[in-house]
C-alpha atoms as a PDB file:
ATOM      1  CA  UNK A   1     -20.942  13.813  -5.928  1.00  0.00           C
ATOM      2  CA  UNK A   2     -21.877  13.722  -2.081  1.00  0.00           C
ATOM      3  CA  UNK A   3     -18.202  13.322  -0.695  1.00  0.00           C
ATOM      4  CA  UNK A   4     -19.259   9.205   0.376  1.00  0.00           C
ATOM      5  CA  UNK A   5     -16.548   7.842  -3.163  1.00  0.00           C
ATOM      6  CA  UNK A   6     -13.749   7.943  -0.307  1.00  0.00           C
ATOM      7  CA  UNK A   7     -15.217   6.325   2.647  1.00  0.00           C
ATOM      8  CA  UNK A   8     -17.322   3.694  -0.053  1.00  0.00           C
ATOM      9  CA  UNK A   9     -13.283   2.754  -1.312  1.00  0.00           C
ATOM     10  CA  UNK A  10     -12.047   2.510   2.230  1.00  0.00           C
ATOM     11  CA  UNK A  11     -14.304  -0.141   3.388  1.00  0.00           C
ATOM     12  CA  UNK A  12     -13.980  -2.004   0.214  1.00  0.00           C
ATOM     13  CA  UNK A  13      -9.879  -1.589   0.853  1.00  0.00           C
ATOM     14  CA  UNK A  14     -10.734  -3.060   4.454  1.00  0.00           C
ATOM     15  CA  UNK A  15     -13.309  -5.815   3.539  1.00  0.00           C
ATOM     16  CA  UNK A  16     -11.201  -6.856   1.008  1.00  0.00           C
ATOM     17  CA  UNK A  17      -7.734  -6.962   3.001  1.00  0.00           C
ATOM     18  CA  UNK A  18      -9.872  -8.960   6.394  1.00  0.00           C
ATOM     19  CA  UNK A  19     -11.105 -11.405   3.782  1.00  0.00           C
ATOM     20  CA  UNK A  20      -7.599 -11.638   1.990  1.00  0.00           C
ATOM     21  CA  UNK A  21      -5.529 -12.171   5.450  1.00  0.00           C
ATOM     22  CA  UNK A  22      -8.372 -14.735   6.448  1.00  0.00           C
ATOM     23  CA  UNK A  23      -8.049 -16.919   3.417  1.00  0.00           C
ATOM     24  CA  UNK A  24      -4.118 -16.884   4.013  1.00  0.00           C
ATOM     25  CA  UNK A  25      -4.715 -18.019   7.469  1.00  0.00           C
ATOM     26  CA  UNK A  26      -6.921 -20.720   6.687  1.00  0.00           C
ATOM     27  CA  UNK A  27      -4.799 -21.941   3.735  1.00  0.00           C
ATOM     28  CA  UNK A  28      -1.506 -21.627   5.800  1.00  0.00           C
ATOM     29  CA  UNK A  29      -3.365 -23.814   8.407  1.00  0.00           C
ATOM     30  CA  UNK A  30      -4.502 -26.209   5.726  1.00  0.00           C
ATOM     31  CA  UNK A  31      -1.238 -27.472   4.805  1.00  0.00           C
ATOM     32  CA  UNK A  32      -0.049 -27.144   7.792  1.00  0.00           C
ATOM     33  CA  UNK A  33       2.246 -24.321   7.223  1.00  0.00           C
ATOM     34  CA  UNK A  34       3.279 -22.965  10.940  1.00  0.00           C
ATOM     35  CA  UNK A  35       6.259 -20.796  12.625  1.00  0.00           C
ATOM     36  CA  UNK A  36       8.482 -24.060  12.832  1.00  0.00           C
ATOM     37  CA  UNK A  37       8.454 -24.712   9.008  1.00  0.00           C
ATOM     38  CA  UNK A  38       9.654 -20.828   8.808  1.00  0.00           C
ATOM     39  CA  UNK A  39      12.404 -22.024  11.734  1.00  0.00           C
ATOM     40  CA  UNK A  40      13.554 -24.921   9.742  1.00  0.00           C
ATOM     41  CA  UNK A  41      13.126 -23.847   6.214  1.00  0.00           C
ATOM     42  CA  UNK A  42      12.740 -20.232   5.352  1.00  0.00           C
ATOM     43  CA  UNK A  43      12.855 -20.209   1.449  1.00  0.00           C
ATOM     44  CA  UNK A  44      10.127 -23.046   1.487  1.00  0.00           C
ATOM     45  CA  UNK A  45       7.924 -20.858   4.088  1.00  0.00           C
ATOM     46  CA  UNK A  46       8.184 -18.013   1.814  1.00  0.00           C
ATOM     47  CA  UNK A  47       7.307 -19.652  -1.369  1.00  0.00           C
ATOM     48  CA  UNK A  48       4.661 -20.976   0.649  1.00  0.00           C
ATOM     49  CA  UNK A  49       2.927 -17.713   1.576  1.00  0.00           C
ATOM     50  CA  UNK A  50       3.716 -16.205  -1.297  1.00  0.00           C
ATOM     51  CA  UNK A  51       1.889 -18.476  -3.175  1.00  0.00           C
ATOM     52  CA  UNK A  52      -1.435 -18.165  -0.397  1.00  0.00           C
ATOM     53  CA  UNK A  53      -1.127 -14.530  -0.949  1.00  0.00           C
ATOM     54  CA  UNK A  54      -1.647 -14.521  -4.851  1.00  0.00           C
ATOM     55  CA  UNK A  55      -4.770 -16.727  -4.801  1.00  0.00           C
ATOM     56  CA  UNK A  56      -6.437 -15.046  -1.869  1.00  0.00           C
ATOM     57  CA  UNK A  57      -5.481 -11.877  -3.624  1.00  0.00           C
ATOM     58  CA  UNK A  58      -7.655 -13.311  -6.838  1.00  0.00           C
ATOM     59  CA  UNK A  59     -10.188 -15.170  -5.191  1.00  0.00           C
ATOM     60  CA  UNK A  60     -10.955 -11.800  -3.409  1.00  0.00           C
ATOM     61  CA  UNK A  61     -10.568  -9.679  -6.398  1.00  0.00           C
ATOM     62  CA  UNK A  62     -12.828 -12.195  -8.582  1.00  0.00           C
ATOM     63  CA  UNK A  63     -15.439 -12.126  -5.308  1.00  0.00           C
ATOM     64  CA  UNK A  64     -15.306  -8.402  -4.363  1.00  0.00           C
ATOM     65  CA  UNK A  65     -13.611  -6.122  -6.642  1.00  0.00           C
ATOM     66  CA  UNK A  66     -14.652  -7.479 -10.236  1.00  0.00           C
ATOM     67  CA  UNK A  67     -18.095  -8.342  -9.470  1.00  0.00           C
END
């Protein structure tokens, strides 16, 4: 009604994304997943962040978005 729906969605896109690229780091980091695995085995690497992406992306949804 006041114009603020926009700018209240925006931070929520950014707060969200920061948290999501955060928890990726810290998994990746976890299990030791580095530039040399993505050197030495690319499909593995992949898999690997794939996999980091899709449960930050619900952790974050669960914590941000659906609460």
């Amino acid at each position: 009604m006041n114009g603020t729906l926009n700018k209240h969605l925006a931070e929520i896109d950014r707060t969200a994304t920061e948290r999501i690229n955060r928890i990726i780091k810290a998994m990746a980091e976890q299990d030791n997943t580095n530039e040399q695995l993505k050197e030495t085995n690319q499909l593995l690497w992949v898999g690997l962040m794939n996999n980091y992406k899709h449960s930050a992306e619900e952790i974050v949804y669960n914590e941000i978005i659906f609460s």
